[in-house]
C-alpha atoms as a PDB file:
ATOM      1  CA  UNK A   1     -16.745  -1.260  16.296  1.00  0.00           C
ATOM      2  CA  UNK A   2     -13.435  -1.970  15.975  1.00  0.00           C
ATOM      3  CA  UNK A   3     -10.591   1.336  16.219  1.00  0.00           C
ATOM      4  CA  UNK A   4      -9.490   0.643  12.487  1.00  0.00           C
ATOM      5  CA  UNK A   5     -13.187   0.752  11.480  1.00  0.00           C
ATOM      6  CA  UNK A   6     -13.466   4.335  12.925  1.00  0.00           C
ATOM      7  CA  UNK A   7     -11.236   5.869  10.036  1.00  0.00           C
ATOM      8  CA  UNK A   8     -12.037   3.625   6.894  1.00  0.00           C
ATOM      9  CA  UNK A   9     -12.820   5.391   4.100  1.00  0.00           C
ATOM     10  CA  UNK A  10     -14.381   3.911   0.311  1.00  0.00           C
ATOM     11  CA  UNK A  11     -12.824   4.264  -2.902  1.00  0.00           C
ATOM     12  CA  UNK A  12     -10.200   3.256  -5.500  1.00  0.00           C
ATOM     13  CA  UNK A  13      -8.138  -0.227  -6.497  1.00  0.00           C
ATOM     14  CA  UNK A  14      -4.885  -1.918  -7.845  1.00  0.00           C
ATOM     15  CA  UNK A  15      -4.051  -2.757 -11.314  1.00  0.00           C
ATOM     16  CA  UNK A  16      -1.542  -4.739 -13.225  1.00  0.00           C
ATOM     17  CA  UNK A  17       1.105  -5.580 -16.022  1.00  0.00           C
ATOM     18  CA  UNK A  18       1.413  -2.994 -18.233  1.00  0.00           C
ATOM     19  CA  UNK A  19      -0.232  -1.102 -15.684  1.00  0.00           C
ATOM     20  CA  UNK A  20       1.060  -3.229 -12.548  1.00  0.00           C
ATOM     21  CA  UNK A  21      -1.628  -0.890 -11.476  1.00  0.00           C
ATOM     22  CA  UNK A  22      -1.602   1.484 -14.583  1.00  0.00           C
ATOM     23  CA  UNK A  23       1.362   1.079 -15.701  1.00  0.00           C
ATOM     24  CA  UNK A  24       4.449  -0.918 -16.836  1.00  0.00           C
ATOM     25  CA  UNK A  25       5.221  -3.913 -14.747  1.00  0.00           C
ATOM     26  CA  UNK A  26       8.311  -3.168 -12.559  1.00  0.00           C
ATOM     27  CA  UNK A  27      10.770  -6.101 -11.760  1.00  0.00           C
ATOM     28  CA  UNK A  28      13.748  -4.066  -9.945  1.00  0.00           C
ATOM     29  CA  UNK A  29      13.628  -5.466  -6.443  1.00  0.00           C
ATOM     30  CA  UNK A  30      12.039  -8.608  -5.907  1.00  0.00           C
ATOM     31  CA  UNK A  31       9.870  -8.610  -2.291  1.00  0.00           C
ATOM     32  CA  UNK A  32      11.590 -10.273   0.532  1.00  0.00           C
ATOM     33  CA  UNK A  33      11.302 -14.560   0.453  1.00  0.00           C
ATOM     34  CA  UNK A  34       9.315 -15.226   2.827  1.00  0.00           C
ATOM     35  CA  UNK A  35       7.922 -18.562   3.667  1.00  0.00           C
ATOM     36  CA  UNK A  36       4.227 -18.956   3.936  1.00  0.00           C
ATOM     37  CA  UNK A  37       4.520 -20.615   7.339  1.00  0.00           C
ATOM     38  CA  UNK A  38       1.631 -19.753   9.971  1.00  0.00           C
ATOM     39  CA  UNK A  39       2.139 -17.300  12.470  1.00  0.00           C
ATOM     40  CA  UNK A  40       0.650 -15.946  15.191  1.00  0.00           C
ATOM     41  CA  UNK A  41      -0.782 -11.873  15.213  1.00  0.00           C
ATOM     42  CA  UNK A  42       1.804  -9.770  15.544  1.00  0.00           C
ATOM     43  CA  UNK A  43       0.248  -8.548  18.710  1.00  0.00           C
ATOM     44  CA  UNK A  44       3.278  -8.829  20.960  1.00  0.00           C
ATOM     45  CA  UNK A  45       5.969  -5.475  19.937  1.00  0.00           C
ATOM     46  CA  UNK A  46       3.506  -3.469  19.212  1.00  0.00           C
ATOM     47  CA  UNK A  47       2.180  -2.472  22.824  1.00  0.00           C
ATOM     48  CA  UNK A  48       2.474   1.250  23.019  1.00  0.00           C
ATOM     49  CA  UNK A  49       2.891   2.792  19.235  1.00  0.00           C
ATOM     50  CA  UNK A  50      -0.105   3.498  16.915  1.00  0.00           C
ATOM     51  CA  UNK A  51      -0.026   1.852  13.539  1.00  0.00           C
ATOM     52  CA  UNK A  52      -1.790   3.504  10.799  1.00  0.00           C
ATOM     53  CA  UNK A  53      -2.261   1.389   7.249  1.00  0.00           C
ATOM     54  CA  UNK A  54      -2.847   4.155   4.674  1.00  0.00           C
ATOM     55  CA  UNK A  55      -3.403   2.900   1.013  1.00  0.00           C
ATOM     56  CA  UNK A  56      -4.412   3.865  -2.443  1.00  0.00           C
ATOM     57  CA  UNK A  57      -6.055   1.553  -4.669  1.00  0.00           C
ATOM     58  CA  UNK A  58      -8.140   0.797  -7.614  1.00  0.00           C
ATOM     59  CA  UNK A  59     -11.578  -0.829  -8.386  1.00  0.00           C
ATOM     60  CA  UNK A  60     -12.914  -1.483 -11.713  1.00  0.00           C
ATOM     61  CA  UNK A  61     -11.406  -2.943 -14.997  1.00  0.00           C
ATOM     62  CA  UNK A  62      -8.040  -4.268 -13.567  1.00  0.00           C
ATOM     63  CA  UNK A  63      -5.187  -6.213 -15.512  1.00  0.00           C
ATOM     64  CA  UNK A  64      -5.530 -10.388 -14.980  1.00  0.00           C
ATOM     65  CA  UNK A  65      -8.441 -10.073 -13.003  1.00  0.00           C
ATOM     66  CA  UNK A  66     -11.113  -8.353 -15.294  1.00  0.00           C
ATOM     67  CA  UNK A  67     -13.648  -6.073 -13.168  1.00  0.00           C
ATOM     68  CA  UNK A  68     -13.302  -6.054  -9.566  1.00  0.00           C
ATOM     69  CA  UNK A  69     -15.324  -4.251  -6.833  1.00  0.00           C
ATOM     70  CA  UNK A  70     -12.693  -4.316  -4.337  1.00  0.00           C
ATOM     71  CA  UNK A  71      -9.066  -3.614  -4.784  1.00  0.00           C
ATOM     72  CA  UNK A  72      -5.805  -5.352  -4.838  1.00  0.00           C
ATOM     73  CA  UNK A  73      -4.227  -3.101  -2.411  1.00  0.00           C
ATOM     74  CA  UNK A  74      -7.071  -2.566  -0.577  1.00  0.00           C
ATOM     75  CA  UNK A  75      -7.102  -6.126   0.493  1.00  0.00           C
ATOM     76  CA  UNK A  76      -4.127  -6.685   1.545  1.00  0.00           C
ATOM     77  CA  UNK A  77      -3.923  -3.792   3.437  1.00  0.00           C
ATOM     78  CA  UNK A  78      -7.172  -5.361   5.217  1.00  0.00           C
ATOM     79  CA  UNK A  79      -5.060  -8.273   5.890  1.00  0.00           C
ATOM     80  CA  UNK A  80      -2.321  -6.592   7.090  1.00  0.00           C
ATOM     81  CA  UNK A  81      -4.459  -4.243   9.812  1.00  0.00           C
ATOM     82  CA  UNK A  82      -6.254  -7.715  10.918  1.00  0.00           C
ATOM     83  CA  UNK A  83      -2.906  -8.934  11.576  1.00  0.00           C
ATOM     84  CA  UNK A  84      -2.126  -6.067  13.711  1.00  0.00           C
ATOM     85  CA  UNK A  85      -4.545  -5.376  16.730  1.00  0.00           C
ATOM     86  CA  UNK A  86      -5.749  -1.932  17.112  1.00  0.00           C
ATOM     87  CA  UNK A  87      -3.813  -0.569  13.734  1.00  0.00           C
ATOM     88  CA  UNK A  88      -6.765   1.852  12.200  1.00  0.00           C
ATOM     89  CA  UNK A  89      -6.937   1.804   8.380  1.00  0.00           C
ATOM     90  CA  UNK A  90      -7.185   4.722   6.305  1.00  0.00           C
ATOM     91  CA  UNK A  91      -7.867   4.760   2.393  1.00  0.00           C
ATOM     92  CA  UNK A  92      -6.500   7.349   0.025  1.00  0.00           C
ATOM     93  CA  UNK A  93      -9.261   8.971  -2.119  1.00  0.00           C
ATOM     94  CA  UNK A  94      -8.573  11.113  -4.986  1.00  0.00           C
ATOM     95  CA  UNK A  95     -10.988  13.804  -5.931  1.00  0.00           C
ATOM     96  CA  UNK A  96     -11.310  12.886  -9.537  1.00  0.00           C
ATOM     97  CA  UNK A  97     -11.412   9.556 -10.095  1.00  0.00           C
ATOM     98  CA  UNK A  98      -9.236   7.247 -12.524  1.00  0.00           C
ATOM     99  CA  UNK A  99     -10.922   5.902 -15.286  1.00  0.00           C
ATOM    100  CA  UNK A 100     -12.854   2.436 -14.619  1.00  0.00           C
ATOM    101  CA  UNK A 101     -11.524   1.102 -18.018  1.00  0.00           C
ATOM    102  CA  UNK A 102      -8.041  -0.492 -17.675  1.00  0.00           C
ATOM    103  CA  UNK A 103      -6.213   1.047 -20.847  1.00  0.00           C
ATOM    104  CA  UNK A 104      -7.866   4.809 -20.180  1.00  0.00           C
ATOM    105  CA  UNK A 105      -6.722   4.636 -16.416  1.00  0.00           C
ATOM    106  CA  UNK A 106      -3.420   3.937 -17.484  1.00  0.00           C
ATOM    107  CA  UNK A 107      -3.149   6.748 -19.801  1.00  0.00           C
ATOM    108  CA  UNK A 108      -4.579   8.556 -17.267  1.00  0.00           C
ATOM    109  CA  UNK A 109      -1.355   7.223 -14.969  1.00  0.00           C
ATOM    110  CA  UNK A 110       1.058   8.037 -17.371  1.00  0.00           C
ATOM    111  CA  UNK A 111       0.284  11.563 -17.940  1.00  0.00           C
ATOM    112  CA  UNK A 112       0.154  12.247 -14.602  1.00  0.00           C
ATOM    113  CA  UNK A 113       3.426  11.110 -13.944  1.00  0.00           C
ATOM    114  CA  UNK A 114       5.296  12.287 -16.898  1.00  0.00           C
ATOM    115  CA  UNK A 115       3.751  16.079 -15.127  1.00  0.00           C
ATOM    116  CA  UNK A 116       4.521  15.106 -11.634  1.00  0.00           C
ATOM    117  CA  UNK A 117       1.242  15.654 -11.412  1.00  0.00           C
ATOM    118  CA  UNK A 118       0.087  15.671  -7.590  1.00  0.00           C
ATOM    119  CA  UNK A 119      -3.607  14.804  -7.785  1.00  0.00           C
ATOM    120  CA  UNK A 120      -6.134  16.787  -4.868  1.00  0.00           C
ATOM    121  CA  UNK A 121      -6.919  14.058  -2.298  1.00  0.00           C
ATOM    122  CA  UNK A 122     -10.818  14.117  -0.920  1.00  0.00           C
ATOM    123  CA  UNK A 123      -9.721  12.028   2.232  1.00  0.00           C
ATOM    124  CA  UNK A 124      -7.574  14.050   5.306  1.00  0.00           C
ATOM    125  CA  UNK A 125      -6.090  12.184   8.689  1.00  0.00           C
ATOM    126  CA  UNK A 126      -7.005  15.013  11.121  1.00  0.00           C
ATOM    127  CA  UNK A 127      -5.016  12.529  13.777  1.00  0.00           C
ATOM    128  CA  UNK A 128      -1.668  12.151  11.737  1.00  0.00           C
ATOM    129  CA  UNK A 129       0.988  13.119  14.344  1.00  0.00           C
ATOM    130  CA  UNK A 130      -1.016  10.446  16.750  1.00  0.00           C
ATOM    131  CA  UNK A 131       0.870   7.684  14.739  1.00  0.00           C
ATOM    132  CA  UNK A 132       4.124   5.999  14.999  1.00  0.00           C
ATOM    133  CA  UNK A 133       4.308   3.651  12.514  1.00  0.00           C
ATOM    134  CA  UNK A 134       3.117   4.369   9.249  1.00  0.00           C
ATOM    135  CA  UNK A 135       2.110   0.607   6.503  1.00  0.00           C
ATOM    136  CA  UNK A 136       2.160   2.679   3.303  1.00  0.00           C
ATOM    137  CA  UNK A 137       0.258   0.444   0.456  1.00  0.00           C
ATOM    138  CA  UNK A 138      -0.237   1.065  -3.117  1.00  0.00           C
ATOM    139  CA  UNK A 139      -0.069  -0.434  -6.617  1.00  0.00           C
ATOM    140  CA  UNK A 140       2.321  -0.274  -9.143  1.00  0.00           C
ATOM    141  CA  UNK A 141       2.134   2.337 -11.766  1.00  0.00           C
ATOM    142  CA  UNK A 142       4.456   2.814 -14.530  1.00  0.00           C
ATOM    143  CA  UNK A 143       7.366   1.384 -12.643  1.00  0.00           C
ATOM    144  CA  UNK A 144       6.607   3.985  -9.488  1.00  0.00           C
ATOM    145  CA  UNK A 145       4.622   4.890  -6.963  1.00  0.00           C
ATOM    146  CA  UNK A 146       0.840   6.347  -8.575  1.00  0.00           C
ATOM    147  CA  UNK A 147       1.077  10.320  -7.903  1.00  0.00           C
ATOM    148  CA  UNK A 148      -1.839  10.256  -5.253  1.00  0.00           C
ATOM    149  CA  UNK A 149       0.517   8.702  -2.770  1.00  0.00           C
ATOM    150  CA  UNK A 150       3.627  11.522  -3.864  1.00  0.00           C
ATOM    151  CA  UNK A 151      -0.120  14.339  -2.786  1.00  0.00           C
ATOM    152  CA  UNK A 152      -0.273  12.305   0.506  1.00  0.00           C
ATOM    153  CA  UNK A 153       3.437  12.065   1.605  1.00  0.00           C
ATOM    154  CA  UNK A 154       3.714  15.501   1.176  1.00  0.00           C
ATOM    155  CA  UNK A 155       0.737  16.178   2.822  1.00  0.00           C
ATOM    156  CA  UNK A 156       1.258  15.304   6.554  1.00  0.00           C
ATOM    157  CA  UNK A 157       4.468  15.774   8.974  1.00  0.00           C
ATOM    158  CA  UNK A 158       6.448  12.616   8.894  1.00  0.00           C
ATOM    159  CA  UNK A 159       8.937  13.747  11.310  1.00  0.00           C
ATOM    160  CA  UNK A 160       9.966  11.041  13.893  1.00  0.00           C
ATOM    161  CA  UNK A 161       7.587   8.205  12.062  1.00  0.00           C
ATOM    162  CA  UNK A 162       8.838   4.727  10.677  1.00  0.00           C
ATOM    163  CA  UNK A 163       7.326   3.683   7.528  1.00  0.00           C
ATOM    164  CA  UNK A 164       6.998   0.480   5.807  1.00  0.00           C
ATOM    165  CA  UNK A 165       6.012  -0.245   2.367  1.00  0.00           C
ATOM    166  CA  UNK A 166       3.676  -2.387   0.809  1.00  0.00           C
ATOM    167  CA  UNK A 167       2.317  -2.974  -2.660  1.00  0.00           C
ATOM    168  CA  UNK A 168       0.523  -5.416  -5.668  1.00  0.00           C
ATOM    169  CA  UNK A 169       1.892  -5.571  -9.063  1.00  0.00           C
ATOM    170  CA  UNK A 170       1.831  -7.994 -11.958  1.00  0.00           C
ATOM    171  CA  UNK A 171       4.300  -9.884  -9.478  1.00  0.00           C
ATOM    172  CA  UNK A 172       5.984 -10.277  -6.414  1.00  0.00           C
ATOM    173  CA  UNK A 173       8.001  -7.262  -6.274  1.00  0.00           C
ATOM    174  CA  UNK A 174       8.709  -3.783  -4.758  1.00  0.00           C
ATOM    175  CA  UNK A 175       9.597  -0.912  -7.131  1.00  0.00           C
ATOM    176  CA  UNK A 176      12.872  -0.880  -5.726  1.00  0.00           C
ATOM    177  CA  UNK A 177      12.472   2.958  -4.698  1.00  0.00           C
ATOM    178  CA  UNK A 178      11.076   3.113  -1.494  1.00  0.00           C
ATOM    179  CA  UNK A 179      14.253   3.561   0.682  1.00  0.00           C
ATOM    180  CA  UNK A 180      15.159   6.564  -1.900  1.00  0.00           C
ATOM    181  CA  UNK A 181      11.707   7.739  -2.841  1.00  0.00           C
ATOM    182  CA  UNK A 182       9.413   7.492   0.351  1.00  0.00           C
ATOM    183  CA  UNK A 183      12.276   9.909   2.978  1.00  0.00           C
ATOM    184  CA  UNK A 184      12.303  12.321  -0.146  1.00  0.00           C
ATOM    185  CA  UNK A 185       8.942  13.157  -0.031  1.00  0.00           C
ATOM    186  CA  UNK A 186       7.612  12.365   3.378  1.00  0.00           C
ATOM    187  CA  UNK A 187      10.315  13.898   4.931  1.00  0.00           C
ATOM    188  CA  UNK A 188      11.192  13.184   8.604  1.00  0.00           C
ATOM    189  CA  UNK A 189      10.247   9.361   7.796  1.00  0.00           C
ATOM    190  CA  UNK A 190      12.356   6.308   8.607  1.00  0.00           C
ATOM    191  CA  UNK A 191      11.626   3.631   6.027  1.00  0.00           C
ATOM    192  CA  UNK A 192      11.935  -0.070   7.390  1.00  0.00           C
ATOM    193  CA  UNK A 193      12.575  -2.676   4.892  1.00  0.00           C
ATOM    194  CA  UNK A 194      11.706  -5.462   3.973  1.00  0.00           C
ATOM    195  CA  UNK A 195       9.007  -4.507   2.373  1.00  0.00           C
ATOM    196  CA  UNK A 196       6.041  -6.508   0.916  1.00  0.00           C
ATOM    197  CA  UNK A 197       5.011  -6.224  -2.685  1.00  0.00           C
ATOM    198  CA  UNK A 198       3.193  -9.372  -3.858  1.00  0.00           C
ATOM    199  CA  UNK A 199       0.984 -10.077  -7.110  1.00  0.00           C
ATOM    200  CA  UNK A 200      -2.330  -8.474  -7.781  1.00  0.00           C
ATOM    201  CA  UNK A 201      -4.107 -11.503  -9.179  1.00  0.00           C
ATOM    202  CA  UNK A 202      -3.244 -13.955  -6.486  1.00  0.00           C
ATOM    203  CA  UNK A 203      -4.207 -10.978  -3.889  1.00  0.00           C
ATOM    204  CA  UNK A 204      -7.536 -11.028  -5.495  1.00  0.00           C
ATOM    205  CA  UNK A 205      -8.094 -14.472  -6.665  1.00  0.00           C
ATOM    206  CA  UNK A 206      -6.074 -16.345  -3.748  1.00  0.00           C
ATOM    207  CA  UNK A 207      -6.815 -14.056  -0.894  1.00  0.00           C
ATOM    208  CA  UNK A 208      -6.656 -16.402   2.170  1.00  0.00           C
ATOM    209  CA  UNK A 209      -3.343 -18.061   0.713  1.00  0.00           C
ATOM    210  CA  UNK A 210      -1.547 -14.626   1.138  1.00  0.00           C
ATOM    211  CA  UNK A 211      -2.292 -14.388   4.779  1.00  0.00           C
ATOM    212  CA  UNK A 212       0.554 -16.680   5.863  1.00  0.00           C
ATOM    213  CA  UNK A 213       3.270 -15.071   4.193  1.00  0.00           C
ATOM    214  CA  UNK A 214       1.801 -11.931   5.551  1.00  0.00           C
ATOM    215  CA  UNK A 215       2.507 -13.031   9.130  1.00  0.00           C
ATOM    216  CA  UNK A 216       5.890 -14.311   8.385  1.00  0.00           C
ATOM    217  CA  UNK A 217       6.714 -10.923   6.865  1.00  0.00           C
ATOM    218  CA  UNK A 218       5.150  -8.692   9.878  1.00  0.00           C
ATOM    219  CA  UNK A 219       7.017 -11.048  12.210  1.00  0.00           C
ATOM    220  CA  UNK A 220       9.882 -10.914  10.772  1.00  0.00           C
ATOM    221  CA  UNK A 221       9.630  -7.325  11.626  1.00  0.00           C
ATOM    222  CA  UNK A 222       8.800  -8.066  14.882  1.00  0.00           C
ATOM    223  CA  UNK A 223      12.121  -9.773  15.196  1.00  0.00           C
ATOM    224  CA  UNK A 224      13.821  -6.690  13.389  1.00  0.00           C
ATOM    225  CA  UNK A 225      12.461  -4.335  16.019  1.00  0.00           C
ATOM    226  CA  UNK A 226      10.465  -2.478  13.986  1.00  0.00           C
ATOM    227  CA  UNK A 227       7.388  -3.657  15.442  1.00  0.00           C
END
């Protein structure tokens, strides 16, 4: 059994337009270009640091795809920890769960975040200070980050830890707050951009046609240093 295997957790998806995972679809900083040439793992840079990929998602009803048992998020952050060699992947579970229904989970989303609501997570990383680098993945919800992520970066001691975003939406885009958002709330963290946001449906429905530009983009943080 693979390291990443160890830590895995079930649960919860992505979603999409009006919801870009429950809720409006956020076009404020287009993801990096990146061209979908093939690249080798990312194995070399990474000797020596422990990668985490940490993620919230969504099953069920989701926007452009209909009902799905598997997330958006969820696999691309799959992709991303095959890409890396002995990253471990851990899944962010909320206690209550969202709605399955598209249009109730994003009313769901949108009260939550007009309270700042900081929903109870039933997943822990007993390990955290083992890891140096930090993929943080997640759908877009109403323009932001969903409030289960805001519970787990201020859950855990980020101090001295790089992270780097990822997310699905109703397009290829970031929400164009991570480098103000994410060091706010998991304070001590270094955020490392580019980040990676790319579109739900062709996540979902296009799978192994992602996994190209998703080398290119973890090499090119090879190349940064970051890896």
């Amino acid at each position: 059994m693979k390291r990443r295997d160890f830590i895995r957790l079930t649960g919860i998806g992505t979603l999409g337009l009006l919801f870009s995972g429950c809720g409006i679809f956020s076009d404020k900083a287009a993801s990096p270009a990146v061209a979908a040439e093939n690249a080798g793992p990312v194995a070399e840079g990474v000797k020596g640091k422990k990668i985490l990929v940490a993620f919230f998602s969504r099953k069920g009803d989701n926007y452009e795809v209909g009902y799905i048992e598997k997330g958006n998020t969820h696999i691309l952050a799959d992709i991303i920890a095959e890409e890396i060699p002995d990253a471990d992947v851990f899944e962010i579970k909320t206690v209550k769960e969202y709605a399955t229904d598209y249009r109730a989970c994003t009313e769901e989303a949108k009260a939550e975040k007009a309270q700042d609501a900081r929903p109870q997570l039933a997943t822990k990383i007993t390990n955290f200070q083992d890891y140096d680098i930090v993929f943080l993945g997640y759908p877009i919800w109403w323009s932001d980050l969903p409030m289960p992520v805001y519970t787990f970066m201020e859950s855990y001691d980020w101090q001295g830890k790089t992270v780097i975003p990822f997310c699905t939406s109703a397009g290829d885009v970031m929400t164009g707050l991570e480098d103000r958002v994410i060091p706010r709330y998991a304070k001590g963290a270094q955020v490392k951009l580019p980040g990676l946001g790319l579109s739900g449906k062709r996540v979902q429905q296009e799978t192994e046609s992602v996994r190209p530009q998703v080398k290119t983009w973890l090499n090119e943080l090879r190349n940064m240093g970051v890896l």
